[in-house]
Protein backbone atom coordinates (compact mmCIF):
# COMPACT_ATOMS: atom_id res chain seq x y z
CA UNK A 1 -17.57 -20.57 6.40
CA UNK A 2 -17.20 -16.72 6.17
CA UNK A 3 -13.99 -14.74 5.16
CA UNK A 4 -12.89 -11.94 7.63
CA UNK A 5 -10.90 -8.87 6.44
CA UNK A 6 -9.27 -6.20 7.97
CA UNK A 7 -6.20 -3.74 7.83
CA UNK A 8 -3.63 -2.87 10.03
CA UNK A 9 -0.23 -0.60 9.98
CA UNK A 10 3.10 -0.98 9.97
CA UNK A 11 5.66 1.37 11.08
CA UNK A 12 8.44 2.26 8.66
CA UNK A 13 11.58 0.35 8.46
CA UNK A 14 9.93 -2.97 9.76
CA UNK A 15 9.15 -4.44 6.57
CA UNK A 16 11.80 -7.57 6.91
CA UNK A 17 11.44 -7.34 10.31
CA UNK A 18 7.26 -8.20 10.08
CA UNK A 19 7.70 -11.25 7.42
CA UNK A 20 10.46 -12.83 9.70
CA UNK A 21 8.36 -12.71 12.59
CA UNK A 22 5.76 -14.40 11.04
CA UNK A 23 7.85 -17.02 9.14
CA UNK A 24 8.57 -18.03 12.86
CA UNK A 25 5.12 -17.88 13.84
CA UNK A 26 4.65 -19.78 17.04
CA UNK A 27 3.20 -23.23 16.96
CA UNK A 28 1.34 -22.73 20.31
CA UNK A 29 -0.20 -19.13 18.45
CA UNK A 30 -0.81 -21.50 15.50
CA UNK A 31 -3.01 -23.80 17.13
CA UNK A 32 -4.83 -21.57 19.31
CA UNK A 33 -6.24 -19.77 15.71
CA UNK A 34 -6.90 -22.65 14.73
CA UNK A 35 -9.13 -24.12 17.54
CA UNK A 36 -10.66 -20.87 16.92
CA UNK A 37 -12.09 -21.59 13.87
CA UNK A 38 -9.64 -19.23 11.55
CA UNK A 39 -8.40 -21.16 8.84
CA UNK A 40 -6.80 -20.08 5.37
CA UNK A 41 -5.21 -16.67 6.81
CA UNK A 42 -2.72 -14.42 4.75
CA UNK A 43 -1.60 -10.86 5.32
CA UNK A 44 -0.28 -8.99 2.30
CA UNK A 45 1.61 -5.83 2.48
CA UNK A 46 0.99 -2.83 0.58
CA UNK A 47 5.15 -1.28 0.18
CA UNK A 48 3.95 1.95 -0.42
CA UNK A 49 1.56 2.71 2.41
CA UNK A 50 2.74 -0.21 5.61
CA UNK A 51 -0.41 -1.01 5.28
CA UNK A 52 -1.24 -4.70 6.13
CA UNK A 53 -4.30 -6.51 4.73
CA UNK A 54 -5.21 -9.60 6.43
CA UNK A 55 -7.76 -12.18 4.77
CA UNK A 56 -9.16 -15.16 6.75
CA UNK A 57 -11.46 -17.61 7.45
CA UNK A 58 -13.76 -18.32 10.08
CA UNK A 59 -16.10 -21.96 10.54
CA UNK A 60 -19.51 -21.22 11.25
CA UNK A 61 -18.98 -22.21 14.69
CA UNK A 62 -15.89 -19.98 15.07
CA UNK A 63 -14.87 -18.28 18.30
CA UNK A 64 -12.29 -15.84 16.86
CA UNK A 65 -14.00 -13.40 19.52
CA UNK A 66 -12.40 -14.85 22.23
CA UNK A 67 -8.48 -15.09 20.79
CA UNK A 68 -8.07 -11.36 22.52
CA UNK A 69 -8.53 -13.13 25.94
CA UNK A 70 -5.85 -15.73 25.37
CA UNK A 71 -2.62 -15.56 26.97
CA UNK A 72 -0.98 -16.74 24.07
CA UNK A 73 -2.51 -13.96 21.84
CA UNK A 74 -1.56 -11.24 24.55
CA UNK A 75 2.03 -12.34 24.75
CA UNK A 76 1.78 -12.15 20.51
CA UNK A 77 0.58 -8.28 20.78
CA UNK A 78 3.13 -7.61 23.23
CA UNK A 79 6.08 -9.12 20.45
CA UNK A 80 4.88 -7.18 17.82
CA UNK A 81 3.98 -3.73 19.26
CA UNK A 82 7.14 -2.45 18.75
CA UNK A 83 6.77 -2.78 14.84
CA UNK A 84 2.76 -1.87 14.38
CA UNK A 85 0.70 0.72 15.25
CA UNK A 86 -1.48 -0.23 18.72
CA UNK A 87 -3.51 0.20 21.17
CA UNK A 88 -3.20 1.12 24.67
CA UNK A 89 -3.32 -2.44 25.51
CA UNK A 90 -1.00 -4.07 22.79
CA UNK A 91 -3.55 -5.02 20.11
CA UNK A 92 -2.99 -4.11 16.95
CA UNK A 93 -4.90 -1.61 15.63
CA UNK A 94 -7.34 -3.60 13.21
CA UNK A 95 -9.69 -1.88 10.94
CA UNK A 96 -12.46 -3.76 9.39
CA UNK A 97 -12.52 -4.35 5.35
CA UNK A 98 -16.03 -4.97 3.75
CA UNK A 99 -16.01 -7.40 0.45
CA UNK A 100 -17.41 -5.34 -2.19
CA UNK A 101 -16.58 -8.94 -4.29
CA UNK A 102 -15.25 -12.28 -4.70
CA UNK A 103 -15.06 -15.29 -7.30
CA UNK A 104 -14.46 -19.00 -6.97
């Protein structure tokens, strides 16, 4: 098991709008992580900056590299580009984090 960081952006005045989106995460978007191999994912939310900070999981046998070919994971992009900064094709635009620590 290895832990996965990165950091994305918001855009201003979509705070409320982000955490209710994700409250109603899909089921079908659920699963497909899941059969991934991500497990144990949160996203905090730094107020001051919109910037997003996403922690995660991945088995040793995960195939996280393939979510961005999913239809399911398209169609997700395509929800919430109107509230995050993106790329030409919908993705978000993710920025890697490198653990400098961690404790058990």
């Amino acid at each position: 098991m290895m832990r996965n960081a990165f950091k994305m952006k918001l855009k201003a005045g979509f705070e409320v709008e982000y955490k209710k989106r994700h409250d109603e995460i899909w089921p079908e978007l659920s699963a497909e992580l899941s059969s991934a191999g991500v497990s144990d994912y949160s996203i905090f939310l730094d107020e001051e900056t919109l910037t997003l900070s996403a922690v995660q999981k991945l088995s040793d046998n995960h195939t996280s590299d393939q979510l961005p070919r999913t239809e399911i994971v398209k169609k997700w992009w395509a929800y919430m580009g109107d509230i995050m900064e993106t790329n030409p094709d919908n993705s978000p635009v993710c920025i890697p984090l490198q653990e400098v620590f961690h404790a058990d």
